[in-house]
Protein backbone atom coordinates (compact mmCIF):
# COMPACT_ATOMS: atom_id res chain seq x y z
CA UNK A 1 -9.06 7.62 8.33
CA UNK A 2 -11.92 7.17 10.66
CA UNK A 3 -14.37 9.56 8.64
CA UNK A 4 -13.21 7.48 5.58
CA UNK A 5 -13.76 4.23 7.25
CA UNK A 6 -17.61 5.45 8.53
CA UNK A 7 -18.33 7.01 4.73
CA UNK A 8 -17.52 3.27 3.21
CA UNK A 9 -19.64 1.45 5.80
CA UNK A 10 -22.26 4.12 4.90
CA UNK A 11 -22.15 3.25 0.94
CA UNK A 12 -22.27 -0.71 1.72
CA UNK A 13 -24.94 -0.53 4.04
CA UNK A 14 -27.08 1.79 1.70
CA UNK A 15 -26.18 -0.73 -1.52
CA UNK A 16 -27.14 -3.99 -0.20
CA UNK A 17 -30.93 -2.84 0.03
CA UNK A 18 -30.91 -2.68 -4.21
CA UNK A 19 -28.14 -5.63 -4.93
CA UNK A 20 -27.11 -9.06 -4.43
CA UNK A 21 -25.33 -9.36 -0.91
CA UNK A 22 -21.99 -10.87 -1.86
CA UNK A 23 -18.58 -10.82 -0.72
CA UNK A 24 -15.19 -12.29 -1.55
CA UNK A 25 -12.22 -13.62 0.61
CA UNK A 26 -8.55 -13.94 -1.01
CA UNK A 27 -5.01 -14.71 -1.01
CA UNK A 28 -2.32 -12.50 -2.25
CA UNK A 29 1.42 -13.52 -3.50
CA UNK A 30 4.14 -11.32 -4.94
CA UNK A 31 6.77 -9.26 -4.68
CA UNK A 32 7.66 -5.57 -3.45
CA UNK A 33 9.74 -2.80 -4.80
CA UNK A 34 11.36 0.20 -3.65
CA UNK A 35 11.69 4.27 -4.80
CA UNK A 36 12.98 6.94 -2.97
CA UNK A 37 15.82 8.43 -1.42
CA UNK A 38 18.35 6.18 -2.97
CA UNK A 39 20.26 6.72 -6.10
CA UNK A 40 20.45 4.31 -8.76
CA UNK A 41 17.93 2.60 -7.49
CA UNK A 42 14.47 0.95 -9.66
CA UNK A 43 10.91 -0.48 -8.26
CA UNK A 44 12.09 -3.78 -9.67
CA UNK A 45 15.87 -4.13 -8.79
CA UNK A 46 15.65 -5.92 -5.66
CA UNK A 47 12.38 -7.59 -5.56
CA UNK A 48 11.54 -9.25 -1.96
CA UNK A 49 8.59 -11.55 -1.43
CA UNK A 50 5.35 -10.50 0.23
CA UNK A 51 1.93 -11.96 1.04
CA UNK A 52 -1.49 -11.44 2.39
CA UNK A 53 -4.87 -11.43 2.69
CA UNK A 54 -8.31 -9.48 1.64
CA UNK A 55 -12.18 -9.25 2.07
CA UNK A 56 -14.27 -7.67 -0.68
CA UNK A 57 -17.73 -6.48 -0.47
CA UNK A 58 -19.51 -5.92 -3.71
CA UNK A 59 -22.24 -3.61 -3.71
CA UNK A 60 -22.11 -3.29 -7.45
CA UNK A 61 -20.90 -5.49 -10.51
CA UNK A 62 -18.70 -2.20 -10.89
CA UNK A 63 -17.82 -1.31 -7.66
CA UNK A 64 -16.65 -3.06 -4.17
CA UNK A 65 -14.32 -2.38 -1.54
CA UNK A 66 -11.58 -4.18 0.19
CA UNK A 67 -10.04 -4.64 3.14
CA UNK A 68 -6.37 -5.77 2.49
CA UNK A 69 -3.01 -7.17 4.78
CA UNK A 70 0.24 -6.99 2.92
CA UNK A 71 3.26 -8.94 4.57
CA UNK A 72 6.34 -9.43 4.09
CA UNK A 73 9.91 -7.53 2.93
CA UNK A 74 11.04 -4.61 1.12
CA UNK A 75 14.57 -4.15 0.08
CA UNK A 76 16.86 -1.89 -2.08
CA UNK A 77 20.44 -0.56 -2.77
CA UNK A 78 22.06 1.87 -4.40
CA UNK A 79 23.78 5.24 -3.37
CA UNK A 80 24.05 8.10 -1.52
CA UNK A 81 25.93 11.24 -1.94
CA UNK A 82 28.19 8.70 -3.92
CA UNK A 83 28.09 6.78 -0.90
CA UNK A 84 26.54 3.04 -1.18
CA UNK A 85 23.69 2.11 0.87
CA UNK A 86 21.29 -0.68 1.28
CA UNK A 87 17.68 -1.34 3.49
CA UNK A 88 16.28 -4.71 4.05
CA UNK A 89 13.65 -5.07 6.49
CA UNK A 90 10.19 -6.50 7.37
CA UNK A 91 6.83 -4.45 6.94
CA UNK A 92 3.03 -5.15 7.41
CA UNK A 93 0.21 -3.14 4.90
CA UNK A 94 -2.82 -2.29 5.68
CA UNK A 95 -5.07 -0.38 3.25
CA UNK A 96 -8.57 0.43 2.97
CA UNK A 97 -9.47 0.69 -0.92
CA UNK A 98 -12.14 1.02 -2.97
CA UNK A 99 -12.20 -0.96 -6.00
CA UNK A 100 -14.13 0.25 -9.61
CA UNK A 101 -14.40 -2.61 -12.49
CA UNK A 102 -13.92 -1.32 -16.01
CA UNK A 103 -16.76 -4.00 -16.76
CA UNK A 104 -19.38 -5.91 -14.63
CA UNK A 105 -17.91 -8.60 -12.72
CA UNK A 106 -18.48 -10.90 -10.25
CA UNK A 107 -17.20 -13.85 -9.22
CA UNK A 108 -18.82 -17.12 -10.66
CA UNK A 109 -21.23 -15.11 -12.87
CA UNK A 110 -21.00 -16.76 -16.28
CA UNK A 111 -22.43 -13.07 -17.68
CA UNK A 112 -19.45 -11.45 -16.16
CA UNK A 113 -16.57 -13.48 -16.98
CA UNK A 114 -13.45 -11.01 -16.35
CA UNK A 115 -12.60 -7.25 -16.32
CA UNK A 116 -9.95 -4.88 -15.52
CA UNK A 117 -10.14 -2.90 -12.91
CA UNK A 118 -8.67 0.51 -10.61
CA UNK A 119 -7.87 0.57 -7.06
CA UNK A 120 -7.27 3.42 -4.65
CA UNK A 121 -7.84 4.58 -0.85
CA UNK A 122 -5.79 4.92 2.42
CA UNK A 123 -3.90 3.01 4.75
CA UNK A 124 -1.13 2.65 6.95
CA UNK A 125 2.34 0.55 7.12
CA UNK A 126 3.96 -0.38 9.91
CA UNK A 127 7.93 -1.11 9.79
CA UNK A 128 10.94 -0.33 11.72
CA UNK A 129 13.48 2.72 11.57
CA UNK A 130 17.04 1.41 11.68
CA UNK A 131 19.69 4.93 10.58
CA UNK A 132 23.20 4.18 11.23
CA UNK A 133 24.58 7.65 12.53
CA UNK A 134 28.13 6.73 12.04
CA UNK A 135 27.31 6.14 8.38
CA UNK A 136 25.17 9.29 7.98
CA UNK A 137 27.77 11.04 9.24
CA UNK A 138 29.90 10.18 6.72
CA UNK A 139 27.62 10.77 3.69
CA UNK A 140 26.72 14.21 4.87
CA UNK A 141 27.20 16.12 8.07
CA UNK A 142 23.50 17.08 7.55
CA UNK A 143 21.98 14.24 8.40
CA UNK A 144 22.87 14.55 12.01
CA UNK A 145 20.19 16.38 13.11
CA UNK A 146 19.79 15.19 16.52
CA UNK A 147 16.27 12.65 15.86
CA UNK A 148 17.86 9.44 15.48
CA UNK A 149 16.23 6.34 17.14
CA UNK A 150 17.67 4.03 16.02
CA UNK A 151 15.11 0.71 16.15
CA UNK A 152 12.15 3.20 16.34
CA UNK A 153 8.83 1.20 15.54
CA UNK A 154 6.66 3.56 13.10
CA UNK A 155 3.50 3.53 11.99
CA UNK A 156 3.16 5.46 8.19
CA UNK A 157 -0.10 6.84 6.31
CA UNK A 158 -0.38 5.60 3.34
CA UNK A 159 -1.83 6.47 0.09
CA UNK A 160 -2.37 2.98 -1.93
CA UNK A 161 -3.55 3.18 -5.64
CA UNK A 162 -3.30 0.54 -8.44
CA UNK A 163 -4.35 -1.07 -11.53
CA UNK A 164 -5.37 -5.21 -12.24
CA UNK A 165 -7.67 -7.64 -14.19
CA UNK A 166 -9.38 -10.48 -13.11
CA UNK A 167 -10.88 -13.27 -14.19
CA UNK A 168 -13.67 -16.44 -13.20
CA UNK A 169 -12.31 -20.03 -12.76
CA UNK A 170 -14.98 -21.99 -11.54
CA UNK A 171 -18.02 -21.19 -9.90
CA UNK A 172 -16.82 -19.54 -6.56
CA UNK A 173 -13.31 -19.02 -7.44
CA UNK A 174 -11.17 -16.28 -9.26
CA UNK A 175 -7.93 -15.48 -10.03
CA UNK A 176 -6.64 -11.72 -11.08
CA UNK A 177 -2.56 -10.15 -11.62
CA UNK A 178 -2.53 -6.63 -9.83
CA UNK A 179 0.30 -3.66 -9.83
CA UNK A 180 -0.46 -1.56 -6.82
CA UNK A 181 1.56 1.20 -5.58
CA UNK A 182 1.93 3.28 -1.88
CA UNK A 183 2.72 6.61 -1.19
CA UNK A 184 4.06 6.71 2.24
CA UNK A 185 3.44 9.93 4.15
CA UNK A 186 6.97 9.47 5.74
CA UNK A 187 10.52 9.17 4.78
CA UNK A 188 12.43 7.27 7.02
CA UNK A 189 11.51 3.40 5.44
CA UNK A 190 15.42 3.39 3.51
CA UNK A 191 16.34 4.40 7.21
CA UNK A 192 17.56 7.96 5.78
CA UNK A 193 14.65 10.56 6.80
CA UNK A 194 14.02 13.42 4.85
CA UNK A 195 17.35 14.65 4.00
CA UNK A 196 15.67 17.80 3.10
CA UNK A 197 14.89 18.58 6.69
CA UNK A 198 17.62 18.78 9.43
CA UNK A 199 19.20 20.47 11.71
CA UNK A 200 23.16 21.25 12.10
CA UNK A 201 24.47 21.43 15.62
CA UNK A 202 27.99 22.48 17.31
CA UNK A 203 30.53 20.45 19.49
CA UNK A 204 28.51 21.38 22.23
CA UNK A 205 25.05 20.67 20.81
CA UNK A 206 24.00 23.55 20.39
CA UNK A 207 21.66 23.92 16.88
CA UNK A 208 23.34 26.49 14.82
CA UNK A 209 20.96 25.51 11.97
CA UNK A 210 17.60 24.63 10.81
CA UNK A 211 16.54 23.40 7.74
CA UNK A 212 13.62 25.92 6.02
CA UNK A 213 12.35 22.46 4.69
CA UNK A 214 9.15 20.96 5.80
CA UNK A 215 9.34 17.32 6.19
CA UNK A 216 5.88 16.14 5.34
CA UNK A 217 6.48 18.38 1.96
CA UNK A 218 9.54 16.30 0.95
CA UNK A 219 8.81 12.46 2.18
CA UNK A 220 9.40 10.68 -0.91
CA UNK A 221 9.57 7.10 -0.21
CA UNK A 222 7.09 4.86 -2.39
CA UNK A 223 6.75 1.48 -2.70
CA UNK A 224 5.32 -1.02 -5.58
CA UNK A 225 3.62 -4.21 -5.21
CA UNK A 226 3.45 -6.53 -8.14
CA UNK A 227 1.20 -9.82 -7.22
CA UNK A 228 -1.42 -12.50 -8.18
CA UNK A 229 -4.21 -13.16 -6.05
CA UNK A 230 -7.34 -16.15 -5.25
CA UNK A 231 -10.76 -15.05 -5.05
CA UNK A 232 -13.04 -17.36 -3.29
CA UNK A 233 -17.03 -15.89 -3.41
CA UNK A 234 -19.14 -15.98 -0.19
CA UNK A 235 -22.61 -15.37 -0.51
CA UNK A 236 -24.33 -13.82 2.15
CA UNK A 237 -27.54 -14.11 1.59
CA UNK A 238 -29.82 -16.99 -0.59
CA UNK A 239 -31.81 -14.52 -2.56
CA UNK A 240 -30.95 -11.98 -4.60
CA UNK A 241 -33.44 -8.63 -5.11
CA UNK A 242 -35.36 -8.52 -8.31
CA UNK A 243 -34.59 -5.23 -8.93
CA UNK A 244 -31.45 -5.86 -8.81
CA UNK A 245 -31.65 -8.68 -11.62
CA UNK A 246 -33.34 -6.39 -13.61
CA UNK A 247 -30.07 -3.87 -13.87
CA UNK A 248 -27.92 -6.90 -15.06
């Protein structure tokens, strides 16, 4: 993450010697959706509100990137081993993304109207791990494996990707629909774990079993955000470069 971080600071700081120093602030609205270990289960069954924020750099009429903070719920229900079970809990979404315009855009530019656009990067999401053993138990005996914590705060990687368009309004002000998605290096956000990746143990606690399974191999927990979002353009500097002009 921090060689990522350094590589994009290295790109902007190299681009605004050839282009117009600009940058955006926003608002985000919309609503999240689940996929993973639960059966019977869609991205858009129980949709659960979420909000945030984001700063864009441009360093190109095709390419910028953001800085983005997702807030808010995710939720979903379904079954388990024929067994019902249900999640609802807060999380927070950080991602890191760079963003590539299908055509030139920028905000208030009467040349560059609107475009559609790709996102992708890394992050990390923070949320809460909440198993009930008693209930795990009863599914399946296998999810016992002795590393329940039940109220555990963790911290996920995250592998954030998506697709949007986006259009002017007024001079300084935009307004774009987005579908992004996460891939969440973990599986324990439907407060089930991998269930891929346990260990059985004896009355005495003894482990009489372990799973050949690797966990990071089989975390299959992903998330969707469907939103709308409010571009307001900040420019940084008065002047724009005449080479720059030139490319338009």
């Amino acid at each position: 993450m921090r060689k990522f971080i350094l590589l994009i600071a290295g790109i902007i700081l190299a681009a605004s010697g050839y282009s117009q120093v600009t940058s955006d602030i926003g608002i985000w609205g919309g609503v999240s959706g689940y996929m993973g270990d639960i059966e019977n289960n869609t991205l858009t069954q129980s949709p659960s509100p979420v909000f945030g924020a984001f700063f864009r750099y441009n360093f190109h009429q095709r390419i910028g990137a953001r800085l983005m903070l997702l807030t808010g719920k995710i939720a979903a229900k379904g079954l388990i081993q024929n067994y019902p079970w249900s999640f609802n809990k807060g999380i927070q979404d950080l991602t890191l993304q760079v963003e590539i315009n299908y055509l030139k855009y920028m905000v208030g530019n009467k040349k560059t109207p609107f475009t559609s656009y790709l996102t992708a990067g890394l992050g990390v999401m923070h949320y809460r791990y909440l198993p009930d053993p008693v209930r795990l138990g009863q599914i399946n005996p296998a999810f016992l494996y002795g590393r329940v914590q039940n109220g555990k705060s963790v911290i996920a990687p995250t592998i954030p990707f998506g697709i949007g368009f986006k259009v002017n309004v007024g001079k300084r002000i935009g307004v774009g629909i987005e579908y992004q998605m996460r891939k969440i290096i973990d599986d324990r956000l439907d407060n089930l774990d991998d269930p891929l990746a346990f260990q059985l143990k004896d009355k005495n606690g003894n482990i009489i079993y372990t799973s050949p399974y690797n966990d990071f191999l089989h975390n299959n927990d992903w998330t969707g955000f469907l939103g709308v979002h409010l571009t307001y353009s900040i420019y940084m500097g008065t002047k724009t470069c005449p080479a720059y002009d030139k490319k338009k």
